[in-house]
Protein backbone atom coordinates (compact mmCIF):
# COMPACT_ATOMS: atom_id res chain seq x y z
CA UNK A 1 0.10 20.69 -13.03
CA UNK A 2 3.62 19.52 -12.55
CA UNK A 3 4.47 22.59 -10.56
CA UNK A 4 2.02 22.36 -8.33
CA UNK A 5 2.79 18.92 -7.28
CA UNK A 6 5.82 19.53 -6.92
CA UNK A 7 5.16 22.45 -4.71
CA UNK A 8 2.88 20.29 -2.51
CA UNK A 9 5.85 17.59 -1.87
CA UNK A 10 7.94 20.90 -0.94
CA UNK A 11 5.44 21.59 1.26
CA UNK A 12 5.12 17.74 2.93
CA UNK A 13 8.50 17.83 3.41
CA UNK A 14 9.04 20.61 5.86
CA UNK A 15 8.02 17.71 7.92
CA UNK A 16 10.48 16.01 10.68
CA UNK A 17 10.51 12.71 12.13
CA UNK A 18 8.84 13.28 15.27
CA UNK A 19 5.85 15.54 13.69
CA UNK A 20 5.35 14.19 9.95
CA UNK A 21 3.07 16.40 8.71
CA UNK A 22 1.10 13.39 6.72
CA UNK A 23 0.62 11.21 9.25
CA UNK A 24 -2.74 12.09 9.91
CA UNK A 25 -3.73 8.78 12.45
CA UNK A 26 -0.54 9.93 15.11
CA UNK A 27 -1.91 13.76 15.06
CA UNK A 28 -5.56 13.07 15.34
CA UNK A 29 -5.32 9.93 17.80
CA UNK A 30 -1.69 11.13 19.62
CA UNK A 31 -0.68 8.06 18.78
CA UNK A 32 3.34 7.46 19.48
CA UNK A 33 5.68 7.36 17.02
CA UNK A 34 6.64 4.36 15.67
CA UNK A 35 8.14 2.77 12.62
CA UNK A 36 4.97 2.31 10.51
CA UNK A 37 3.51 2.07 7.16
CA UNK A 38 1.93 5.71 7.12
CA UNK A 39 5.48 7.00 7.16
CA UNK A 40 6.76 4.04 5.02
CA UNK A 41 4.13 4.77 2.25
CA UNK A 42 5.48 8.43 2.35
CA UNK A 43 8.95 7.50 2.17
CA UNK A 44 9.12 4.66 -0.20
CA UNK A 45 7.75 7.40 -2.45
CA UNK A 46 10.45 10.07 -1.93
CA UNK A 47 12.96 7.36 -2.91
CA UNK A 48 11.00 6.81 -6.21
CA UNK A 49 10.99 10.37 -6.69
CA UNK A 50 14.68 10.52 -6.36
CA UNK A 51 16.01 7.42 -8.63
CA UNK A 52 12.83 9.27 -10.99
CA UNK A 53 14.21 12.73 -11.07
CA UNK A 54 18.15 12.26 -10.09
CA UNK A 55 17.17 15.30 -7.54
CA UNK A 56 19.05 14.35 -4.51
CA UNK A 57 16.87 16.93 -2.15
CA UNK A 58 14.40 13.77 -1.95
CA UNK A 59 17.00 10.91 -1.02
CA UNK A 60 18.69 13.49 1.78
CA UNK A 61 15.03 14.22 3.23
CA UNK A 62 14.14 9.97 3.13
CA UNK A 63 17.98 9.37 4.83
CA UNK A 64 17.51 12.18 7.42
CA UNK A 65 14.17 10.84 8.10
CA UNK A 66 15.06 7.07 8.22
CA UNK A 67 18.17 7.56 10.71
CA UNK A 68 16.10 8.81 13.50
CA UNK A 69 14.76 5.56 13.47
CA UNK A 70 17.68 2.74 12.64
CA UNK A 71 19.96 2.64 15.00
CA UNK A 72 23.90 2.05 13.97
CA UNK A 73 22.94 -1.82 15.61
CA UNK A 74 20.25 -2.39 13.49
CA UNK A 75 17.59 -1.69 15.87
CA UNK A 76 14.53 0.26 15.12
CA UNK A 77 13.11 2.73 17.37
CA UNK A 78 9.26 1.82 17.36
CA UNK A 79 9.49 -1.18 15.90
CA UNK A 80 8.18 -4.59 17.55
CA UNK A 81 8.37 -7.51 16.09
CA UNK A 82 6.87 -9.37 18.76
CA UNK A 83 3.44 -7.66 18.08
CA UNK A 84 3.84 -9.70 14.47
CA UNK A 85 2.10 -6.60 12.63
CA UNK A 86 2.34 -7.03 8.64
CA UNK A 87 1.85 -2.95 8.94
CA UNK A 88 4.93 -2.80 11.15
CA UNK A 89 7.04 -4.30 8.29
CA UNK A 90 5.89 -2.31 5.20
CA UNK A 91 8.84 0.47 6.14
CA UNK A 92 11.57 -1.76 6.20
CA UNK A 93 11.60 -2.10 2.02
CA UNK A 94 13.36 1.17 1.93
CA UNK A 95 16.13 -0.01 3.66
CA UNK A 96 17.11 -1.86 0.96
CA UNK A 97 17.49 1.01 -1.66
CA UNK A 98 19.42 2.92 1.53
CA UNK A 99 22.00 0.44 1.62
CA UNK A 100 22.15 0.31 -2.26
CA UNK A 101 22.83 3.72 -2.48
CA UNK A 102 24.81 4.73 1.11
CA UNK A 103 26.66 1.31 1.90
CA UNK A 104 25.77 2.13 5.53
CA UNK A 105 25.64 -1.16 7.06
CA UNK A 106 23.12 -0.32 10.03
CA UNK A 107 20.82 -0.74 6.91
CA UNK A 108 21.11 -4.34 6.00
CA UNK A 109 21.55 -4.96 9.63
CA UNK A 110 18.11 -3.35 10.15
CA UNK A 111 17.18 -5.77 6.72
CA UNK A 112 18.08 -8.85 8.52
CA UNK A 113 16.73 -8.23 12.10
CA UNK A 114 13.19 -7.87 10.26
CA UNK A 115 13.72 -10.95 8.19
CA UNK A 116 15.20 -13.08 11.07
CA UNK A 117 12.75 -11.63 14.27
CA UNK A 118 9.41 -11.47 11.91
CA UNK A 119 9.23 -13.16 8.52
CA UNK A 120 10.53 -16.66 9.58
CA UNK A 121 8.17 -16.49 13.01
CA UNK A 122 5.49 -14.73 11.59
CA UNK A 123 2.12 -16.46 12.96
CA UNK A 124 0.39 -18.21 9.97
CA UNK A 125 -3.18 -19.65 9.00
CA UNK A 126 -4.01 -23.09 8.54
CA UNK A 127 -3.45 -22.67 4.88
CA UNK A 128 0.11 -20.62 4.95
CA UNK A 129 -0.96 -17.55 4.86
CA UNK A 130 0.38 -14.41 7.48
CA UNK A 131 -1.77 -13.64 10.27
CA UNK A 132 -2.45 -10.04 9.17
CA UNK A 133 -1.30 -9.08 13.19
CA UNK A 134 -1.48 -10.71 16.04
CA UNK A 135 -4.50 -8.99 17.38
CA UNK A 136 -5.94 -10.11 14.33
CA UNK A 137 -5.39 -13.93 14.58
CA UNK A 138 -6.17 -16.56 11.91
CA UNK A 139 -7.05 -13.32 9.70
CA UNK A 140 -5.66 -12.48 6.28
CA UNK A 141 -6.46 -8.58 4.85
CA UNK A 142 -5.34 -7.28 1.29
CA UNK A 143 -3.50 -4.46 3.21
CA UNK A 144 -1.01 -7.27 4.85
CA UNK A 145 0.37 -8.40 0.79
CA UNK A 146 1.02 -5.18 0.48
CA UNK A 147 2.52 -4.64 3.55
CA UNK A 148 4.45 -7.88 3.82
CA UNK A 149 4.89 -9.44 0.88
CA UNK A 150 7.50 -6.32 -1.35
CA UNK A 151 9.94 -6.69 1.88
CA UNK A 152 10.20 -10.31 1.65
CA UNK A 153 10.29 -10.30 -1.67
CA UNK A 154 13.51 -8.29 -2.10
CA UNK A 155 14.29 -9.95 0.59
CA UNK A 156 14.31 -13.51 -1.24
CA UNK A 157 15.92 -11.77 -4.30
CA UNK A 158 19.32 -10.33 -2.59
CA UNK A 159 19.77 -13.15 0.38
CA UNK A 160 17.73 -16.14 -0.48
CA UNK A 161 18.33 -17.00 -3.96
CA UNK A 162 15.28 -16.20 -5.75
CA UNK A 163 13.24 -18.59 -3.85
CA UNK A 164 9.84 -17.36 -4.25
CA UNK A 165 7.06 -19.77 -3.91
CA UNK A 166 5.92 -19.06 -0.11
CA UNK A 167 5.26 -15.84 -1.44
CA UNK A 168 3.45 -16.76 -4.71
CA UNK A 169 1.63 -19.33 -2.04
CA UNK A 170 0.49 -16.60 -0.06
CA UNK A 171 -0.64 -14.97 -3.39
CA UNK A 172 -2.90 -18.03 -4.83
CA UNK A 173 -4.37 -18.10 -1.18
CA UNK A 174 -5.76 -14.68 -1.32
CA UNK A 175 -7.15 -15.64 -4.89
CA UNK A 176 -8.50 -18.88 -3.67
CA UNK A 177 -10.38 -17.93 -1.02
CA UNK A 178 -10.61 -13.34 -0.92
CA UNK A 179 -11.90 -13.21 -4.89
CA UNK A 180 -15.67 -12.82 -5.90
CA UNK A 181 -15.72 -14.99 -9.00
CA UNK A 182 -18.85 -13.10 -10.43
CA UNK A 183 -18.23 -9.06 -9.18
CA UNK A 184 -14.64 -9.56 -10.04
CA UNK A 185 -13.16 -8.39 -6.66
CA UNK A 186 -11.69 -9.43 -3.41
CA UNK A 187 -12.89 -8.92 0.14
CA UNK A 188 -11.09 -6.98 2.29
CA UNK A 189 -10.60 -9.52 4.88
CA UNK A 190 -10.38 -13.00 5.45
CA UNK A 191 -11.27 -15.17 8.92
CA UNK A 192 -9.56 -18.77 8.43
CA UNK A 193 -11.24 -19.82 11.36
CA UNK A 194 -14.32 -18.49 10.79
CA UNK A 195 -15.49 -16.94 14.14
CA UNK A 196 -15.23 -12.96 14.26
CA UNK A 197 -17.89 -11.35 14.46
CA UNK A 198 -17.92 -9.60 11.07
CA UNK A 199 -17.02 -13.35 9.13
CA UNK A 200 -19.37 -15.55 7.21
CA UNK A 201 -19.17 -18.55 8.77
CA UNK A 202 -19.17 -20.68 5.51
CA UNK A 203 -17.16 -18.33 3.75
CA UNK A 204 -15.16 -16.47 6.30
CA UNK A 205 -15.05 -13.54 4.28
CA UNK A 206 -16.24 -10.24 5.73
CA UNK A 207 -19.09 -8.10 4.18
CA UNK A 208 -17.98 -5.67 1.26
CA UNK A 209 -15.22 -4.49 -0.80
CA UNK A 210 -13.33 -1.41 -0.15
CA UNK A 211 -11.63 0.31 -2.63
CA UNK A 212 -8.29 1.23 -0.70
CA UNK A 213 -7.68 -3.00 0.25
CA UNK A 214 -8.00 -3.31 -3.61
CA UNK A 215 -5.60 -0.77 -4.29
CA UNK A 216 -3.20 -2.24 -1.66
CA UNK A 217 -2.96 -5.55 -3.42
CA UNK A 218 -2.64 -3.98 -6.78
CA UNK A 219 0.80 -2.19 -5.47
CA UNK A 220 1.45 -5.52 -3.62
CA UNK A 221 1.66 -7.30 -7.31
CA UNK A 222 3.06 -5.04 -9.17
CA UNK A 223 5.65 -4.39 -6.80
CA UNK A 224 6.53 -8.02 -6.81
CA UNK A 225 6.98 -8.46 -10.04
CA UNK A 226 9.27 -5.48 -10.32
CA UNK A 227 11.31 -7.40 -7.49
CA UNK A 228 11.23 -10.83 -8.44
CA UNK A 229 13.87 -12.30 -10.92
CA UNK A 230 12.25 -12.54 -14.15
CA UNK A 231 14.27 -16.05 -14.70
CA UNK A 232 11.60 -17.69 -12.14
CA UNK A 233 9.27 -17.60 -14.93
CA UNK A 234 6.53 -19.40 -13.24
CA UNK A 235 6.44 -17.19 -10.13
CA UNK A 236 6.72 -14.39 -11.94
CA UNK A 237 3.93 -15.15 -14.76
CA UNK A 238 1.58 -16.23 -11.80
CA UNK A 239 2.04 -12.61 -9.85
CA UNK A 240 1.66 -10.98 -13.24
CA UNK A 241 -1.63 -12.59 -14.56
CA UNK A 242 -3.32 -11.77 -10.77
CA UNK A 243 -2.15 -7.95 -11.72
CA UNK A 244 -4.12 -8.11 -14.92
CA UNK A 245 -7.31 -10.02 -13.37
CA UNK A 246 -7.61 -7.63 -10.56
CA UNK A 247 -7.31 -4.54 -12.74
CA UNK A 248 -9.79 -5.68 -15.36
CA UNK A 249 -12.05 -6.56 -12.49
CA UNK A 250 -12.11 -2.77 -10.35
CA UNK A 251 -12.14 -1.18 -14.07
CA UNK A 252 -15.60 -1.80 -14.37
CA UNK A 253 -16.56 -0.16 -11.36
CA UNK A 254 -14.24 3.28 -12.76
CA UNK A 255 -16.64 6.69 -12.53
CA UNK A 256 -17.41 7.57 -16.40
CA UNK A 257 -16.89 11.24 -15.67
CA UNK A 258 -13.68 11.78 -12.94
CA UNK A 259 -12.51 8.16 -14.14
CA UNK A 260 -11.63 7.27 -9.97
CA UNK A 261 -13.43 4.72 -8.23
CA UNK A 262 -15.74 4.75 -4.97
CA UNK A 263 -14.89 4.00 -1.34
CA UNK A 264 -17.24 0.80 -1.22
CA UNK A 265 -16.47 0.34 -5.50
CA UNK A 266 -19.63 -1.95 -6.66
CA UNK A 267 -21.72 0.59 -5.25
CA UNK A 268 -21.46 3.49 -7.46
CA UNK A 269 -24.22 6.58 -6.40
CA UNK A 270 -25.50 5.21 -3.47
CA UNK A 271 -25.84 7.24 -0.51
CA UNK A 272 -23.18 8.58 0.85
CA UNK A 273 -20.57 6.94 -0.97
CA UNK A 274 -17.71 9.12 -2.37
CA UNK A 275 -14.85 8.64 -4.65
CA UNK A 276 -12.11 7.84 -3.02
CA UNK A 277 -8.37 9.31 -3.39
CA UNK A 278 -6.22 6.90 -1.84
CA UNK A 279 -7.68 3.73 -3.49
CA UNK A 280 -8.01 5.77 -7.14
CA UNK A 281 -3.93 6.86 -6.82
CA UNK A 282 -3.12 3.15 -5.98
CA UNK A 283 -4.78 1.67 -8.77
CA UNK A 284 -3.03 4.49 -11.37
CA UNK A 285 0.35 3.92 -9.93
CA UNK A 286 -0.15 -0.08 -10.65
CA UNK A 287 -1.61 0.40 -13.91
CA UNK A 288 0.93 2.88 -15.39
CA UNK A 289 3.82 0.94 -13.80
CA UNK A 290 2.51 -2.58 -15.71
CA UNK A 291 1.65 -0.96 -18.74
CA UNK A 292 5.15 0.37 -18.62
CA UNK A 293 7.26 -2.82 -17.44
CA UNK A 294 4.85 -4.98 -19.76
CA UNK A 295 3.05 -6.51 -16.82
CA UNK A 296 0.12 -4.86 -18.85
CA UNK A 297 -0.78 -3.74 -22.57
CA UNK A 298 0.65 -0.59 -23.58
CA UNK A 299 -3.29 0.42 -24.06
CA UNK A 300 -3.76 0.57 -20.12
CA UNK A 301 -1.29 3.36 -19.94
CA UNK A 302 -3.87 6.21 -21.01
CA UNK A 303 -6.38 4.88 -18.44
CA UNK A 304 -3.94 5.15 -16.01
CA UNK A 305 -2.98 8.50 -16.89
CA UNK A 306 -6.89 9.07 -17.20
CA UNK A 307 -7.37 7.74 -13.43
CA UNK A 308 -3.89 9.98 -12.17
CA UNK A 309 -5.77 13.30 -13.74
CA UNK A 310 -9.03 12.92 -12.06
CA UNK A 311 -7.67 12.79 -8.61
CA UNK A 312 -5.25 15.98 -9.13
CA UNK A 313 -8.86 17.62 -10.51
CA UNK A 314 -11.17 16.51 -8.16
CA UNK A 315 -8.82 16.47 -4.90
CA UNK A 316 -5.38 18.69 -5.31
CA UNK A 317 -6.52 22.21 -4.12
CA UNK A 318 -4.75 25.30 -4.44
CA UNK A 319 -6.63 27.92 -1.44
CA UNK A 320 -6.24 31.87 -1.89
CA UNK A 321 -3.29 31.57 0.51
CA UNK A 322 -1.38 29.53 -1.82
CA UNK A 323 -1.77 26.42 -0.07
CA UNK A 324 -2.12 23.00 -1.42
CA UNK A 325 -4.02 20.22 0.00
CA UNK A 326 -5.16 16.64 -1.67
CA UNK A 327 -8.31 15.67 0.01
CA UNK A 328 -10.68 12.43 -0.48
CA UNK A 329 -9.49 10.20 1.41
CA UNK A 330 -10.37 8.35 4.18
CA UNK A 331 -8.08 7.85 7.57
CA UNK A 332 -8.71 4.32 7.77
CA UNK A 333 -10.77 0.75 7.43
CA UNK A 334 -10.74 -2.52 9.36
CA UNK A 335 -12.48 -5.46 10.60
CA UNK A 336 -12.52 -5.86 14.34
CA UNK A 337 -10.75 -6.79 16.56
CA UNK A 338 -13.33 -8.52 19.34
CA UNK A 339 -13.39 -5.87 21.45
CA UNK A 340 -14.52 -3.26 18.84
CA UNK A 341 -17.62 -4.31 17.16
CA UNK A 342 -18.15 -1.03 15.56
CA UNK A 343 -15.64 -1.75 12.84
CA UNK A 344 -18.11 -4.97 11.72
CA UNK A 345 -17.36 -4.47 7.84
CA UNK A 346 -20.91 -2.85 6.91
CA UNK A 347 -21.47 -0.31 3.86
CA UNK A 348 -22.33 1.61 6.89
CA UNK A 349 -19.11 1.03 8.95
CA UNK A 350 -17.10 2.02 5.78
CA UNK A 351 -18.69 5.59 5.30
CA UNK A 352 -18.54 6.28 9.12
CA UNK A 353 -14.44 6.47 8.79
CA UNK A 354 -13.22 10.31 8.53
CA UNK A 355 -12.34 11.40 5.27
CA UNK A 356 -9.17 13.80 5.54
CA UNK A 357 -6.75 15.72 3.94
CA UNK A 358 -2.75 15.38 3.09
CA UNK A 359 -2.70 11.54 4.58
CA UNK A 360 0.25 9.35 3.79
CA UNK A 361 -2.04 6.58 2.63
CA UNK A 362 -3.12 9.52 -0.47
CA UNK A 363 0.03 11.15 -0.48
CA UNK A 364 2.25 8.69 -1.17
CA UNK A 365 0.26 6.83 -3.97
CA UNK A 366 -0.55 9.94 -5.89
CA UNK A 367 3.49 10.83 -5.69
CA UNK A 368 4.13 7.33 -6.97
CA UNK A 369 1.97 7.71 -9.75
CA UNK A 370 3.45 11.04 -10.62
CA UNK A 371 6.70 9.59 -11.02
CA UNK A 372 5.38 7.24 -13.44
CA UNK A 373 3.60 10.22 -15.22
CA UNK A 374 6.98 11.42 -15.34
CA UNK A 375 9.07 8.41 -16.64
CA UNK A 376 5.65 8.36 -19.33
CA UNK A 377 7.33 12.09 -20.69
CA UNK A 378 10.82 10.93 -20.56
């Protein structure tokens, strides 16, 4: 199994910077090229491939990759802060491991541009949470933590003297008002003013869950922890006790037989519903990295494990050719904005998005799990 995953990265990395082979969104929709979490998901995973395996093939490829963007000033080709996009931000936590392991200092220039020209002016709801963009005012998704919060957290670590509790804030937000007390679960999205289209107006919350938002702010939490400063004890407890609520909760929607979990997850077998890839790998990478940091019990590692097999069974073809491909998942999910009222949050809305193959947001998960299956046989 090893071999063949291995052979599929190979494969993903005959990519370049201007044609990445997994971003799936910029090939499909021409989109232009950008600095952007598709690419950032891909790459944060090569450098946790490379500190996993000590094979330096992986850290050349994410440099190589990185430097077409950062510019020796600190500039980022594609980025704009001024569009206040969580997404746009998600990238930048790789700069930090660059400049850790390089000592190039366009990197922590890059760091602090970021910090300086989107964290501190970052738009914000009423109750202090990030605008998840700003085409998506007064809104807070799951996808933004992830996107936002593992950046400013190592951010806070390194510069800011382990001040964490605007992030924790944010945290205890989402749990206040994105959490179904009695399904266990959070909403993918959040209006704090209550007016979209898709938005309860008592609640603000949008329709369903989906499965990929939950795995987002699974990552998001354990990735925090890993980052924080174990000294702030407080902080630190409070992220890890939201890890172990969350994961309890999506376990008991898991699929008795491929042990992954479906698109729209409290729905299990309805019609067209699918399991999900992207989602499923999330949710193993969070588990086996808390059961092995002791965010979790040391019983959660085998389901896991159980959760990383299914996927490579169900997903990670080999064709005649000797191709590989890891299918299941699907391009994308959102809630608005105004102007497109197809995206309205429906069960229906959620299985209308295309399911694909070899995309970034399935790619990179899966690989981060795999390095955790391999610290798990060290």
């Amino acid at each position: 199994m090893y071999d063949v995953i291995d052979r599929y990265i190979d494969k993903l990395m005959t990519s370049s910077p201007d044609k990445p082979l997994w971003n799936i969104e910029i090939i499909k929709q021409n989109k232009a090229l950008g600095w952007n979490y598709i690419d950032g998901c891909m790459m944060s995973s090569l450098i946790e491939l490379y500190k996993t395996t000590n094979d330096k093939k992986y850290l050349d490829f994410v440099i190589k990759f990185t430097d077409y963007y950062v510019n020796d000033d600190g500039t980022i080709l594609g980025y704009h802060p001024e569009k206040y996009s969580t997404d746009d931000v998600s990238e930048s936590r790789i700069l930090f491991d660059l400049y850790d392991y390089t000592k190039n200092e366009k990197y922590e220039k890059a760091i602090k541009m970021v910090y300086e020209k989107q964290i501190l002016s970052h738009p914000r709801t009423k109750e202090g949470s990030f605008w998840h963009k700003k085409i998506y005012h007064d809104q807070v998704w799951l996808d933004g933590l992830y996107m936002m919060q593992p950046f400013y957290t190592r951010y806070q670590t390194k510069y800011n003297k382990m001040d964490y509790s605007d992030i924790v804030k944010q945290f205890k937000n989402v749990r206040k008002y994105m959490f179904d007390e009695d399904k266990k679960l959070y909403y993918h999205c959040y209006d704090s003013e209550k007016t979209m289209f898709w938005a309860d107006k008592k609640t603000g919350l949008s329709q369903n869950f989906w499965l990929r938002s939950i795995g987002w702010f699974t990552v998001a939490l354990v990735d925090v922890a890993d980052y924080m400063d174990k000294q702030m004890y407080d902080e630190f407890n409070t992220i890890k006790s939201l890890l172990k609520e969350i994961i309890d909760g999506i376990l008991q929607y898991q699929d008795k037989d491929s042990k992954m979990f479906y698109q729209v997850p409290n729905y299990p077998g309805r019609e067209k519903n699918y399991l999900e890839t992207s989602g499923s790998a999330m949710i193993s990478y969070a588990i086996l990295k808390g059961a092995r940091l002791g965010f979790l019990p040391e019983r959660y590692e085998q389901i896991g494990k159980d959760i990383f097999d299914g996927i490579c069974k169900k997903y990670l073809t080999v064709k005649e050719d000797g191709d590989l491909n890891l299918g299941g998942i699907c391009l994308v999910g959102g809630l608005g904005p105004e102007n497109n009222l197809r995206r309205d949050g429906t069960y229906e809305y959620y299985m209308s998005e295309p399911i694909v193959e070899n995309d970034a947001k399935g790619v990179g998960p899966l690989i981060m799990a795999y390095t955790e299956m391999i610290k798990l046989e060290k």
